[in-house]
Structure formats: C-alpha cells, structure tokens
N, C-alpha and C. Protein backbone atom coordinates (compact mmCIF):
# COMPACT_ATOMS: atom_id res chain seq x y z
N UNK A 1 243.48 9.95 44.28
CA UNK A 1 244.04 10.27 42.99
C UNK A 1 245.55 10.08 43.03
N UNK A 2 246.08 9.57 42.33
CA UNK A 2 247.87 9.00 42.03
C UNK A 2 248.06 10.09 40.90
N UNK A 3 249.32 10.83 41.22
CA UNK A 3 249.64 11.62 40.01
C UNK A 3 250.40 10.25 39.05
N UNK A 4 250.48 10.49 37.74
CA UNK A 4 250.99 10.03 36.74
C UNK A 4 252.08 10.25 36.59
N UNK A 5 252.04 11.95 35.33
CA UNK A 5 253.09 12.88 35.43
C UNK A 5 253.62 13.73 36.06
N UNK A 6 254.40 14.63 36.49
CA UNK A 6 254.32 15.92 37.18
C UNK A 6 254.47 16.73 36.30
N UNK A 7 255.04 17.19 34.96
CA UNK A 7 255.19 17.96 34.14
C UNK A 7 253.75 18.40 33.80
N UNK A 8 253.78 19.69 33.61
CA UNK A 8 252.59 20.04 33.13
C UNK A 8 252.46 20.13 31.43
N UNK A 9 251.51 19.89 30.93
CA UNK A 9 250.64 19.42 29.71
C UNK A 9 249.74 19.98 29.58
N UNK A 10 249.39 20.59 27.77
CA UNK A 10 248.22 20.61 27.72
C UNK A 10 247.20 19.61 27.30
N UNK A 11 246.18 19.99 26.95
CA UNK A 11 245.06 18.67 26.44
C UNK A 11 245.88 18.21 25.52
N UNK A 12 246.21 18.93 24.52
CA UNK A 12 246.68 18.10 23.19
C UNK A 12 247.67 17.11 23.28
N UNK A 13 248.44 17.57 24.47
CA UNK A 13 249.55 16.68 24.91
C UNK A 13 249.05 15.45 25.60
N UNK A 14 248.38 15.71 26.40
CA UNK A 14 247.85 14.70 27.09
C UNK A 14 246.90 13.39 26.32
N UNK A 15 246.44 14.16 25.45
CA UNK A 15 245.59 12.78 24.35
C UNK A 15 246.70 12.13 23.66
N UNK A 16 247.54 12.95 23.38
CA UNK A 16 248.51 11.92 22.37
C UNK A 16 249.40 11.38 23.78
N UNK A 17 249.43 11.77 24.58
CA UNK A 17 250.01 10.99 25.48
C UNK A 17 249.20 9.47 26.51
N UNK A 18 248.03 9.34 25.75
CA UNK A 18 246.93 8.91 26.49
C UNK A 18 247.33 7.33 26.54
N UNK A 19 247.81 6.25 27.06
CA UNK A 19 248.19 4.98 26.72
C UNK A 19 246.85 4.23 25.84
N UNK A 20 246.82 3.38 24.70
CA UNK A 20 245.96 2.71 24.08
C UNK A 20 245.72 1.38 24.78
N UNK A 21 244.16 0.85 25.01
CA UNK A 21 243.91 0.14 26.07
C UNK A 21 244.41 0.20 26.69
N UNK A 22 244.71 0.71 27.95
CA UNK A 22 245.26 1.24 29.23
C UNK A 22 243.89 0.44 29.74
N UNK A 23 244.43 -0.30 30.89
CA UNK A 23 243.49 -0.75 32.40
C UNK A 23 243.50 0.25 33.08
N UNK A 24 244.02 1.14 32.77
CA UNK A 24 243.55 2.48 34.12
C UNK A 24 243.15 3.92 33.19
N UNK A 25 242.65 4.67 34.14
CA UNK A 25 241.69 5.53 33.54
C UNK A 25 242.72 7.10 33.93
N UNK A 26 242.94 8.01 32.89
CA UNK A 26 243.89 9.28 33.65
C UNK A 26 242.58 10.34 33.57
N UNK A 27 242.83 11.58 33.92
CA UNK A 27 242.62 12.78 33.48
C UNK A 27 243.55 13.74 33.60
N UNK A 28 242.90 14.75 33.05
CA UNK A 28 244.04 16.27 33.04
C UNK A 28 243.69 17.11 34.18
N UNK A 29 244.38 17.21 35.29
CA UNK A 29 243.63 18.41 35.79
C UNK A 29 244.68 19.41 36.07
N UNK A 30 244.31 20.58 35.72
CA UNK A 30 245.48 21.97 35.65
C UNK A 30 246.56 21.76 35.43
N UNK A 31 246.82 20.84 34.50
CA UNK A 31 248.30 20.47 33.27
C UNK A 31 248.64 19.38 33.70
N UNK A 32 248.16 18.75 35.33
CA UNK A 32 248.63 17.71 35.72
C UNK A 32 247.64 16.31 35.67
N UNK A 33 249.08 15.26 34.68
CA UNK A 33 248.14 14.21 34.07
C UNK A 33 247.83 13.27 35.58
N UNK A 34 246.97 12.92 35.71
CA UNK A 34 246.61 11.95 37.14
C UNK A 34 245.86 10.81 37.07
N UNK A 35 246.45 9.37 37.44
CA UNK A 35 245.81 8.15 37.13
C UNK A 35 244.43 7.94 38.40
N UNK A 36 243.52 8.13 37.67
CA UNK A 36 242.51 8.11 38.62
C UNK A 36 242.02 6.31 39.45
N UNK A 37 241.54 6.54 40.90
CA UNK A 37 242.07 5.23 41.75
C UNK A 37 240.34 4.52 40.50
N UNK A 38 240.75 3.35 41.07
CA UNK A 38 239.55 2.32 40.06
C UNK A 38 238.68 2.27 40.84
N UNK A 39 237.75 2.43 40.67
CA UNK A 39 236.40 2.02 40.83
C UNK A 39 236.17 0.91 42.27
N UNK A 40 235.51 0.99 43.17
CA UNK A 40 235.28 0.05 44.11
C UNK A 40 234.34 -0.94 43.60
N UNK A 41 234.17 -1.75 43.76
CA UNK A 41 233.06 -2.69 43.05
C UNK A 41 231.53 -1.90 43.43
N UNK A 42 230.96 -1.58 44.33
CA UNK A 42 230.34 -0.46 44.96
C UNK A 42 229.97 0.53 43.77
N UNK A 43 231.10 1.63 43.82
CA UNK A 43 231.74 2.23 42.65
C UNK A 43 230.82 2.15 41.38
N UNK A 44 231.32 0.79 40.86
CA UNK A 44 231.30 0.44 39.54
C UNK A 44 230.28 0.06 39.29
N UNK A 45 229.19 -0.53 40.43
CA UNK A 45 227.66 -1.05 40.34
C UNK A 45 226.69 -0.22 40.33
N UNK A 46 227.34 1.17 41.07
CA UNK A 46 226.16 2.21 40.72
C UNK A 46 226.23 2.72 39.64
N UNK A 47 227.70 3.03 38.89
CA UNK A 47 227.89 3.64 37.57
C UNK A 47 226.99 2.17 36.79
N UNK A 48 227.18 1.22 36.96
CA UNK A 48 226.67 0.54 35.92
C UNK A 48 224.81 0.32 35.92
N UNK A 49 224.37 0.73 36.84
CA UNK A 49 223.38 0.64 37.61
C UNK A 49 222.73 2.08 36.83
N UNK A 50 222.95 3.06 36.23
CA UNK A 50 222.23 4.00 36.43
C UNK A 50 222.62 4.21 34.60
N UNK A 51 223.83 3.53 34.18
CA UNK A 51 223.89 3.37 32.75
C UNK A 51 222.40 2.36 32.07
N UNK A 52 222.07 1.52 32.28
CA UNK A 52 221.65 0.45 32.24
C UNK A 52 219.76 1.29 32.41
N UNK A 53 219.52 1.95 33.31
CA UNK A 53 218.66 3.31 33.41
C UNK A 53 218.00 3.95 32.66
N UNK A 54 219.15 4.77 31.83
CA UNK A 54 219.25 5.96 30.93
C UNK A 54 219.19 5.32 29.78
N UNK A 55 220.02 4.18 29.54
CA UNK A 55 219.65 3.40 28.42
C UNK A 55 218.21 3.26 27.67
N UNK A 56 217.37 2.43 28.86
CA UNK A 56 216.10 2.27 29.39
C UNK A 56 215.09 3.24 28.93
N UNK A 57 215.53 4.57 29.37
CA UNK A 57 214.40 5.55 29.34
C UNK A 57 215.04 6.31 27.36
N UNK A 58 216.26 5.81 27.32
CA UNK A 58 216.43 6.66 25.68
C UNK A 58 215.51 5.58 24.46
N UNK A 59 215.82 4.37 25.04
CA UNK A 59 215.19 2.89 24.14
C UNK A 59 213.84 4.37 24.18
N UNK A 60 212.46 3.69 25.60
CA UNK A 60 211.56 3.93 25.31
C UNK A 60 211.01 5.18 25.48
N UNK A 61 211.80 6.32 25.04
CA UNK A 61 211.25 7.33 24.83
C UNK A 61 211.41 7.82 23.49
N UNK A 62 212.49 6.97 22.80
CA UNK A 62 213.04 7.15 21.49
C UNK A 62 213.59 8.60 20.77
N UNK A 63 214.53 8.60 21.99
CA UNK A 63 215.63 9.74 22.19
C UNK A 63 216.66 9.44 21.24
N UNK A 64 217.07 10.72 20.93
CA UNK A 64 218.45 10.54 19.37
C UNK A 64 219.71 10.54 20.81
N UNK A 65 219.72 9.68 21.57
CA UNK A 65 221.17 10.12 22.66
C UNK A 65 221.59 8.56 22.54
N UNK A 66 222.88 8.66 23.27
CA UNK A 66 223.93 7.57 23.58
C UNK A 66 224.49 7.77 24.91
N UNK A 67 224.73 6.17 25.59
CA UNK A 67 225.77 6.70 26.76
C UNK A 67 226.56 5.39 26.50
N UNK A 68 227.48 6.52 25.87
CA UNK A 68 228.88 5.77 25.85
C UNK A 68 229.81 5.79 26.45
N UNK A 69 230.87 4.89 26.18
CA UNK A 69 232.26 4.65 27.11
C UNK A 69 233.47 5.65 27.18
N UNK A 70 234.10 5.83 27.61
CA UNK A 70 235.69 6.67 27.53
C UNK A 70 235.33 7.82 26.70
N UNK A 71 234.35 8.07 26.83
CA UNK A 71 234.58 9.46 26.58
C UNK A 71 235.68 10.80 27.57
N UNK A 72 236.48 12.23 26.45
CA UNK A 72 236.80 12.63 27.63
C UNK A 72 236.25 13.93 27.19
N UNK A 73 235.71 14.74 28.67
CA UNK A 73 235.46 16.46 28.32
C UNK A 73 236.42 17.39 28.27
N UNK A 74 236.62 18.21 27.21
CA UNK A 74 237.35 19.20 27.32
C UNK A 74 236.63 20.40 28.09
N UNK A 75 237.40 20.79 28.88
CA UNK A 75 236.54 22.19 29.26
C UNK A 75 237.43 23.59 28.12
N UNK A 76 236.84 24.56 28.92
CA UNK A 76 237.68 25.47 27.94
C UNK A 76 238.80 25.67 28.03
N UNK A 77 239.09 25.38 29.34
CA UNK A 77 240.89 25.68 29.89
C UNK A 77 241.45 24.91 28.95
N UNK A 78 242.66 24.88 28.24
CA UNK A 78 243.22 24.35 27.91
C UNK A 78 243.99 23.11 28.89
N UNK A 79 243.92 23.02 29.86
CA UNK A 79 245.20 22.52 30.97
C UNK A 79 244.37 21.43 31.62
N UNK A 80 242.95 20.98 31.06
CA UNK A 80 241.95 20.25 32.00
C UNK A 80 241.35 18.90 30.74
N UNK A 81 241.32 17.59 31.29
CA UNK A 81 240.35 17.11 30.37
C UNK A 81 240.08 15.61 31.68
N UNK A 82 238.74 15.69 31.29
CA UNK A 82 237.50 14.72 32.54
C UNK A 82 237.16 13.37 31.56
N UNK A 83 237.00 12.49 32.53
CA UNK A 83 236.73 11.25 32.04
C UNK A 83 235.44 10.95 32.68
N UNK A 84 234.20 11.43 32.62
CA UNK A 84 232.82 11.13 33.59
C UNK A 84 232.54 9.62 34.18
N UNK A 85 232.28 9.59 34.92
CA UNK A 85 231.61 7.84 35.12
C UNK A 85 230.74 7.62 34.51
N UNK A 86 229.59 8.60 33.75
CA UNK A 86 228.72 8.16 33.10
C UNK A 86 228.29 9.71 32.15
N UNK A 87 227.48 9.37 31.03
CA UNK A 87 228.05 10.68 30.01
C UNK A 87 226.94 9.67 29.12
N UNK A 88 226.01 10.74 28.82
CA UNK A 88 225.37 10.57 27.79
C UNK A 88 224.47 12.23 27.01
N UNK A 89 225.09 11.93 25.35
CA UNK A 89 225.29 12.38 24.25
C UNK A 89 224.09 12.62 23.84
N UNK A 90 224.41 13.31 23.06
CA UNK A 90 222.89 13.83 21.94
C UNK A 90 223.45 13.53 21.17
N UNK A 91 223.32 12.61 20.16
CA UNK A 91 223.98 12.43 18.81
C UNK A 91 223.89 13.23 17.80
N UNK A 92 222.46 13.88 17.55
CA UNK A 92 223.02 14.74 16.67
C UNK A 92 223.76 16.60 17.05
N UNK A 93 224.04 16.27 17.82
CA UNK A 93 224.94 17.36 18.33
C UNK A 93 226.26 17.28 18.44
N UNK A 94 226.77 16.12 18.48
CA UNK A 94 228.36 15.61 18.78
C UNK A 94 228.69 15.24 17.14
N UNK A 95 227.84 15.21 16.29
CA UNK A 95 228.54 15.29 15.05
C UNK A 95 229.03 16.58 14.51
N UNK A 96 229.07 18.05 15.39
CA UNK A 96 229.40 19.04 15.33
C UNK A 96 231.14 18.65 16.03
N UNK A 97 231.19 18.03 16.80
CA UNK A 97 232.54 18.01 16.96
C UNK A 97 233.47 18.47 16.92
N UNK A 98 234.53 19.08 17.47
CA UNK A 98 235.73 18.99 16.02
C UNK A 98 236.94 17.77 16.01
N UNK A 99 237.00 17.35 17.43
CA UNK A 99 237.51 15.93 17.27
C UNK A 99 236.97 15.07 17.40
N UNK A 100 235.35 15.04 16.47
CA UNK A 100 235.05 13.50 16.93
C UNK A 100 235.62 12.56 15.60
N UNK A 101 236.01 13.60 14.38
CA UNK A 101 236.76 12.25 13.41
C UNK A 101 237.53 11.33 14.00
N UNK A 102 238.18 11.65 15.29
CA UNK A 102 239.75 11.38 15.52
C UNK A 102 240.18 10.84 16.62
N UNK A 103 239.15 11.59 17.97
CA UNK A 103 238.91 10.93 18.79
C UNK A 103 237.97 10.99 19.45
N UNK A 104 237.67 10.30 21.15
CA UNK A 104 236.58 10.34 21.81
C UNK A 104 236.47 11.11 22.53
N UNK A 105 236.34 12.57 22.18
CA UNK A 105 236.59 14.09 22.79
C UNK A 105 235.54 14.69 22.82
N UNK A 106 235.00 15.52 24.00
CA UNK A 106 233.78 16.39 23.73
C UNK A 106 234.08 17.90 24.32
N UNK A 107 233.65 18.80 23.51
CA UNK A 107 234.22 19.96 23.97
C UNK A 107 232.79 21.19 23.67
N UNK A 108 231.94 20.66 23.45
CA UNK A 108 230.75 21.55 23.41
C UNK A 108 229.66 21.00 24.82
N UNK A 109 229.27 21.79 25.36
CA UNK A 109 228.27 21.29 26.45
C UNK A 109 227.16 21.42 26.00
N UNK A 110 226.83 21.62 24.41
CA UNK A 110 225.34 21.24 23.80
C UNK A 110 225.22 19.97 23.43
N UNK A 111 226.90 18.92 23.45
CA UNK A 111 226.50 17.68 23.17
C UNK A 111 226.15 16.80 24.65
N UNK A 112 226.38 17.31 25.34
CA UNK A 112 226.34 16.70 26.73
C UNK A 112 224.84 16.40 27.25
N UNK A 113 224.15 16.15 27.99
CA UNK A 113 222.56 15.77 28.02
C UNK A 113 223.05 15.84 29.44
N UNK A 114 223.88 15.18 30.07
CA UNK A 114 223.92 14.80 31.45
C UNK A 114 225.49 14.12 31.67
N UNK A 115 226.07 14.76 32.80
CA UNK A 115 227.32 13.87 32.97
C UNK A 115 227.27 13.50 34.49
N UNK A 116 228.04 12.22 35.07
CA UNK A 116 227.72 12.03 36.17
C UNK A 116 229.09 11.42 36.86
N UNK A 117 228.96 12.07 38.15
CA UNK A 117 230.13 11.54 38.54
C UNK A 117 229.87 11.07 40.05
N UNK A 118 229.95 9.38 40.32
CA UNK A 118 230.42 9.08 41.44
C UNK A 118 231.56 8.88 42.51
N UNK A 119 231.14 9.65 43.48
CA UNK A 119 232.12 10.04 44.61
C UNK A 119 232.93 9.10 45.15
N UNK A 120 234.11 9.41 44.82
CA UNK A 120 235.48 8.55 45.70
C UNK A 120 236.18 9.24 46.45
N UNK A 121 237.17 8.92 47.21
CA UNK A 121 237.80 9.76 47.87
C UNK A 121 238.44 10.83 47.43
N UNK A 122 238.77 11.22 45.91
CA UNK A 122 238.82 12.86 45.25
C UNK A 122 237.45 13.71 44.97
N UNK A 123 236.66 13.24 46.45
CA UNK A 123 235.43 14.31 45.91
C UNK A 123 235.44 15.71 45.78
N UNK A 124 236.73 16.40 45.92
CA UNK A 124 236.86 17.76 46.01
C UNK A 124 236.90 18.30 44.33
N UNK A 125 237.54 17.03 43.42
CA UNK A 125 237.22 17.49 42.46
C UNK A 125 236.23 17.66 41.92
N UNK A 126 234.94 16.31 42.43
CA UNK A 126 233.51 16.36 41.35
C UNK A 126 232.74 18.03 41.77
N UNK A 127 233.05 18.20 43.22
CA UNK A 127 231.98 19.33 44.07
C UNK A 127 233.44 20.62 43.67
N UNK A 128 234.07 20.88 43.37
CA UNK A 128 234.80 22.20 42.76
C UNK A 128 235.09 22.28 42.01
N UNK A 129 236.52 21.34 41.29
CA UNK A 129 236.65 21.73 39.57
C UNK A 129 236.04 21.16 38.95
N UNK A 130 235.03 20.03 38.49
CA UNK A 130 234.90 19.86 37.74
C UNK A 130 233.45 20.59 37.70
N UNK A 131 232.59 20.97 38.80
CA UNK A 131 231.62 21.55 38.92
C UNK A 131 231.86 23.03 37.83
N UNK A 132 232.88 23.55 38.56
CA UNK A 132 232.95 24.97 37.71
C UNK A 132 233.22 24.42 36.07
N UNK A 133 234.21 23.73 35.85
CA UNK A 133 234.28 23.85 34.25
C UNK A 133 233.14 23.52 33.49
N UNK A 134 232.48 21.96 34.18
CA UNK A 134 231.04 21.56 33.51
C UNK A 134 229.86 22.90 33.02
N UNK A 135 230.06 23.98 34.50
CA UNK A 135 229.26 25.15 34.40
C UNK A 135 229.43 25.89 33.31
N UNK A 136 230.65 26.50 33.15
CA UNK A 136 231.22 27.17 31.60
C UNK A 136 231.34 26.21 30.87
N UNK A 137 231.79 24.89 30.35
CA UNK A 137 230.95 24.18 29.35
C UNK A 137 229.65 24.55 28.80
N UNK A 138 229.11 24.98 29.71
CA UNK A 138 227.32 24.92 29.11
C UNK A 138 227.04 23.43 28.86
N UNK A 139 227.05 22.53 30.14
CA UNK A 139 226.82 20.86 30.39
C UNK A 139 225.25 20.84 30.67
N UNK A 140 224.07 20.86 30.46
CA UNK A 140 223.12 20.97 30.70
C UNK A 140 222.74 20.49 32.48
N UNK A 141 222.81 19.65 32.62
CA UNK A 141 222.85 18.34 33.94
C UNK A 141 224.39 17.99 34.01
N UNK A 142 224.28 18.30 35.30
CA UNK A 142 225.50 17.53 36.35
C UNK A 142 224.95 16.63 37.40
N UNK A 143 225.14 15.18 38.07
CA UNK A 143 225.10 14.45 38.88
C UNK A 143 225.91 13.87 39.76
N UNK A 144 226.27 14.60 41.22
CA UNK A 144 227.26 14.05 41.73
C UNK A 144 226.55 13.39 42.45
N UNK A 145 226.82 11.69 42.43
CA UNK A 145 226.25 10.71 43.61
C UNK A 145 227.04 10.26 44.50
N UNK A 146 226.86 11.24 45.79
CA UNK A 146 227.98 10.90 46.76
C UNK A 146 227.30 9.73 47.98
N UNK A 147 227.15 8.29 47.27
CA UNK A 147 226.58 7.23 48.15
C UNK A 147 227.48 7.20 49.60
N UNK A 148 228.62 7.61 49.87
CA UNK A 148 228.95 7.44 51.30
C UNK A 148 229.13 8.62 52.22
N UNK A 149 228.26 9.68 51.61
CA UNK A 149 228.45 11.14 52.03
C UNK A 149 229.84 11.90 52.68
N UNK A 150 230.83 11.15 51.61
CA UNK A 150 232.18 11.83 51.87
C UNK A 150 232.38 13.29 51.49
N UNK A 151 231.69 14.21 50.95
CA UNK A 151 232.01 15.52 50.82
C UNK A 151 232.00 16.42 51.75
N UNK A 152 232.55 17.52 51.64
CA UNK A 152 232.54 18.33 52.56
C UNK A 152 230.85 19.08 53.02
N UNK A 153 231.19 19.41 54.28
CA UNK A 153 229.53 20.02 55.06
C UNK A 153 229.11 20.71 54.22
N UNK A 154 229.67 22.02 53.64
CA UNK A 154 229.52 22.75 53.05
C UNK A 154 228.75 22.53 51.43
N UNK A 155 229.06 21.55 50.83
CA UNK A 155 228.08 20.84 50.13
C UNK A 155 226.67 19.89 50.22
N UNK A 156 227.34 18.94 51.30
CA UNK A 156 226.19 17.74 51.19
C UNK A 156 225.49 18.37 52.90
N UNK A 157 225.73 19.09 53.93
CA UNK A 157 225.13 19.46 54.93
C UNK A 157 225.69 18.71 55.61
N UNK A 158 224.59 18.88 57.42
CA UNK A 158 225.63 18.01 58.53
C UNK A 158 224.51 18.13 59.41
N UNK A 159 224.47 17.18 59.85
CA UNK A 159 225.52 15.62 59.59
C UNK A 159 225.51 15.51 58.71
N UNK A 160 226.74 14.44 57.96
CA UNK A 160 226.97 14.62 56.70
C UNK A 160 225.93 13.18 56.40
N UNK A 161 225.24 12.63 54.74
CA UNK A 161 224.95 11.74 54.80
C UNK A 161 224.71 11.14 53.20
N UNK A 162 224.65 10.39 52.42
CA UNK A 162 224.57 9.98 51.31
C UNK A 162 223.54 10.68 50.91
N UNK A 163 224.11 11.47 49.75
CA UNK A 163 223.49 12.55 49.01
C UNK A 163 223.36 12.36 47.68
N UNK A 164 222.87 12.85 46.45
CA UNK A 164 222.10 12.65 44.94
C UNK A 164 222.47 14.67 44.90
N UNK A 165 223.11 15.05 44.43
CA UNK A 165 222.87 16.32 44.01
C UNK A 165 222.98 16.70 42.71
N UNK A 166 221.90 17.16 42.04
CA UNK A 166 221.67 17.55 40.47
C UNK A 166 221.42 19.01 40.06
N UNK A 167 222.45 19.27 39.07
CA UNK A 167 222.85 20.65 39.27
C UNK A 167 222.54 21.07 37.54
N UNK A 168 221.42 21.56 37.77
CA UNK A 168 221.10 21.96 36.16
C UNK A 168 221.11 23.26 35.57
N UNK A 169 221.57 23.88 34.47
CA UNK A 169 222.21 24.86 34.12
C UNK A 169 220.79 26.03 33.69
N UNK A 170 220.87 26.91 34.24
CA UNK A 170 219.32 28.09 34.11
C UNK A 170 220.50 29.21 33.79
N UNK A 171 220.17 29.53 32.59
CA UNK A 171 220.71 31.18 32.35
C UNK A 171 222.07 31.14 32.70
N UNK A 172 222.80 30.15 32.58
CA UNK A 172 223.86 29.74 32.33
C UNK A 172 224.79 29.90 33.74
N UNK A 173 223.95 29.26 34.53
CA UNK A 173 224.54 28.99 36.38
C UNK A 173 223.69 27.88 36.64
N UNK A 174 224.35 26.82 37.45
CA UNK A 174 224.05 25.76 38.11
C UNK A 174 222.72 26.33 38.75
N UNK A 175 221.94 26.06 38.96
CA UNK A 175 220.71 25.45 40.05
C UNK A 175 221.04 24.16 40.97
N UNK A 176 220.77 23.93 42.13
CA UNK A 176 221.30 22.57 42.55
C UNK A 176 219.96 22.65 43.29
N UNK A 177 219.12 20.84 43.22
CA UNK A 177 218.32 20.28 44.25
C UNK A 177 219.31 18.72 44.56
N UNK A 178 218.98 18.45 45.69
CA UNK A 178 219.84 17.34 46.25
C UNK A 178 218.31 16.69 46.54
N UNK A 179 218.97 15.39 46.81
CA UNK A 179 217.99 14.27 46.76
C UNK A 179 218.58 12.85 47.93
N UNK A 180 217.77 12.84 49.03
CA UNK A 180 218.48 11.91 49.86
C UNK A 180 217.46 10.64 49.98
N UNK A 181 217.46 9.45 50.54
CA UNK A 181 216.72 9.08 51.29
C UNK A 181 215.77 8.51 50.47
N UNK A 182 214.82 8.24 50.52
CA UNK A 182 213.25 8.55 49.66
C UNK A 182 212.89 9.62 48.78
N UNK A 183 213.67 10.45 48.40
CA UNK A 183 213.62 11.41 47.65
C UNK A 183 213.29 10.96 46.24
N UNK A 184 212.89 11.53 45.50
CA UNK A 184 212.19 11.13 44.09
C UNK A 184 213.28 11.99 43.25
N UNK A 185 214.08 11.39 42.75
CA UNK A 185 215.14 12.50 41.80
C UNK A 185 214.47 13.41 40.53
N UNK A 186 214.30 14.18 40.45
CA UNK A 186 214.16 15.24 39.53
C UNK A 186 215.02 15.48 38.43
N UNK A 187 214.36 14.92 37.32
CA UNK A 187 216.03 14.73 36.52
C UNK A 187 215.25 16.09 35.55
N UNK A 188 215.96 17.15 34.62
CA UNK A 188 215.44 17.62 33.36
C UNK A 188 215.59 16.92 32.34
N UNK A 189 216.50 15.83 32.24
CA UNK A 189 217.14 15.19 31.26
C UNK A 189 216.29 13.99 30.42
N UNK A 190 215.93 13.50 32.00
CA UNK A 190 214.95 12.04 32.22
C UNK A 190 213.84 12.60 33.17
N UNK A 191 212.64 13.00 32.61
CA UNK A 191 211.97 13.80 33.63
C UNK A 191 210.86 12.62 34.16
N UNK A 192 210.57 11.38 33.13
CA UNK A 192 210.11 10.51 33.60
C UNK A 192 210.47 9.71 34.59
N UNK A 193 211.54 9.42 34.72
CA UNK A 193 212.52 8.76 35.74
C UNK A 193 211.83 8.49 37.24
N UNK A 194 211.52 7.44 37.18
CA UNK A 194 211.38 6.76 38.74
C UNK A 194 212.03 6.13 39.68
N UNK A 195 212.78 6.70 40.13
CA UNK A 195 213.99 6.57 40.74
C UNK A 195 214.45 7.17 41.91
N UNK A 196 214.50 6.47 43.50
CA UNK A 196 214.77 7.29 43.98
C UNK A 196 216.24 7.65 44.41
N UNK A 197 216.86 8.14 45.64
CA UNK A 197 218.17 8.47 46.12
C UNK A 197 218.34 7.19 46.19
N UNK A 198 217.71 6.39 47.39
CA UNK A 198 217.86 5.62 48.04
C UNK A 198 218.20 4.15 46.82
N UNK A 199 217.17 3.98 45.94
CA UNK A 199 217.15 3.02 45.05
C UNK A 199 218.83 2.97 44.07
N UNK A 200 219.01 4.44 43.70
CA UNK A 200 220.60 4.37 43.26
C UNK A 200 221.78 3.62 44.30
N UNK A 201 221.72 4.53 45.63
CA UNK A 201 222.72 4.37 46.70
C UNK A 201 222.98 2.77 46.97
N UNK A 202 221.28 2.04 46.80
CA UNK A 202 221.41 0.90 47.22
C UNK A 202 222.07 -0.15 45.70
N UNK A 203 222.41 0.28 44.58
CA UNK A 203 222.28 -0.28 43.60
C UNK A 203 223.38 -1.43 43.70
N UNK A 204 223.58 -2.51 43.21
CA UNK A 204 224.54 -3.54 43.19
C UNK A 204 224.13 -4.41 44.62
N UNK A 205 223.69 -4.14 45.22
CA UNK A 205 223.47 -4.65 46.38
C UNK A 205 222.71 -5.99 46.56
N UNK A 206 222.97 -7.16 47.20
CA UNK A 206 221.64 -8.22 47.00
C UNK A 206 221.13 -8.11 47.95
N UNK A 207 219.58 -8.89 47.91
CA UNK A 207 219.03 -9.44 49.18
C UNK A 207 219.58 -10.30 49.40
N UNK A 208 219.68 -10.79 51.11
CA UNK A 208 219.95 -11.96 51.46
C UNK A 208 217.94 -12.59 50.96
C-alpha cells in the first residue's frame, strides 16, 4: 500500500477528492487516503475469473443483483471508505441509497450480497479492518482469497497455505469456514456454485 495523502480526511473529503478516471485505485483507511498497489496479472485473473462466475449463476438463476465496477463501501466510521475487488449488489436494495444519485457509494450492508477481496501484500487489511467494518456494515458474505497464503498463522493456520475463507454474517457476527485444496466452497450467496478452492487459486492459468 503507497500512502497518497498524509492529512487526514473524511469520506466526504476523500470522494470529492477522488481523481476522475484515475489509472490507480485509492481508499480511505482511518482518514488516511492510500493508493492501493495494482493488481498482479495473477491478481486481476482471479478477480476477473470469479466476476465472470457470479455473473453466470445471477444470468441463470435470474437474480435482481449486479457486479459492478468501482464501487466504494462506506463503513460507519466516518474516516474509512473500501474499494472491493469484486462486489455484487442487490439492485433493488441500492436504490435505497443515499448517494447513489451522485455517486458510486454503498453504505448499507443490505445492498451488499457478497464482497470479495483478493490478497496482496496489505493482507492485514482484508483479515482486520476491513473484516471488522464489513461486520458492522451488516455485509452479508465476505471472501478473502488468499491464493499465495500470505496471511498471518493466526488466520489462514500453519503451515501457512492458499486459503478461500468465507465469512458469513449469523446474528450479526461473522461465522468463518475456509476452503483449501479440493474443498467445495460453500457460498450462502451462490449456494449452487461448483467451484472449488483449488479451481479459483488456479484461475488465469493455462495448460501447457
């Protein structure tokens, strides 16, 4: 993570401070604006890999959802706003809004279905802050896909090893099952979903 600013900001500051088409992606975290590193091609094949998915299962299940682009989450803090790698909507829930006239803001976790974030070298944020705010959001599904099992023991276990952990909200606290290997992911979101750890981790990948 590259800080941006050092001054601290709140959200409101930070959206109107947000550059228009910007090639790089910021967020807010605890007032501090931070240009987040880009995507590894890796990276960007599993986010696109699991968009492409969800798509899939909203077509043929004929779900009222979207997974759209640049979206950002507000949590409740004022001093925080997330840019997910992948984020898909209930549409008719995000027309409750209050900035969706204006912008691409979400600040209710009843519009959220599922947000997902793949692991880069700031995994301390997906597995601590953004874990806790998503939680008080009321985010239904969280997905951290840590394909190179960079997190700490204390999350993904040890030896450490490419992990799927899905953290779904019961009585308004995370539940977490992790999913490695051959594991069959358990989604609430996508309960049809055939998909395993292994099939994500490997995504973008060719045969020779």
């Amino acid at each position: 993570m590259i800080q941006a600013l050092t001054k601290l900001v709140t959200f409101d500051e930070f959206i109107a401070w947000y550059p228009e088409n910007s090639e790089h992606r910021y967020e807010l975290h605890n007032g501090v604006i931070v240009e987040m590193p880009k995507g590894t091609g890796k990276h960007s094949d599993l986010g696109g890999f699991l968009v492409g998915e969800f798509h899939f299962e909203i077509r043929r299940l004929h779900l009222p959802w979207s997974v759209p682009r640049e979206y950002v989450l507000k949590p409740d803090r004022d001093e925080s706003g997330y840019e997910p790698d992948v984020i898909v909507l209930d549409r008719q829930q995000v027309i409750n809004e209050p900035y969706r006239a204006a912008e691409s803001i979400i600040t209710m976790g009843s519009s959220v279905c599922l947000a997902v974030e793949v692991v880069s070298t700031n995994w301390q944020a997906d597995y601590l802050t953004k874990l806790r705010d998503y939680e008080e959001m009321g985010i239904l599904e969280y997905w951290i896909v840590d394909y190179l099992g960079l997190g700490g023991r204390r999350y993904i276990g040890n030896p450490k090893q490419p992990t799927l952990s899905v953290y779904q909200l019961v009585d308004g606290e995370y539940d977490l099952a992790q999913f490695r290997g051959d594991d069959k992911i358990e989604s609430a979101a996508f309960p049809e979903l055939n998909l395993t750890a292994q099939q994500v981790f490997e995504a973008g990948i060719v045969n020779e």
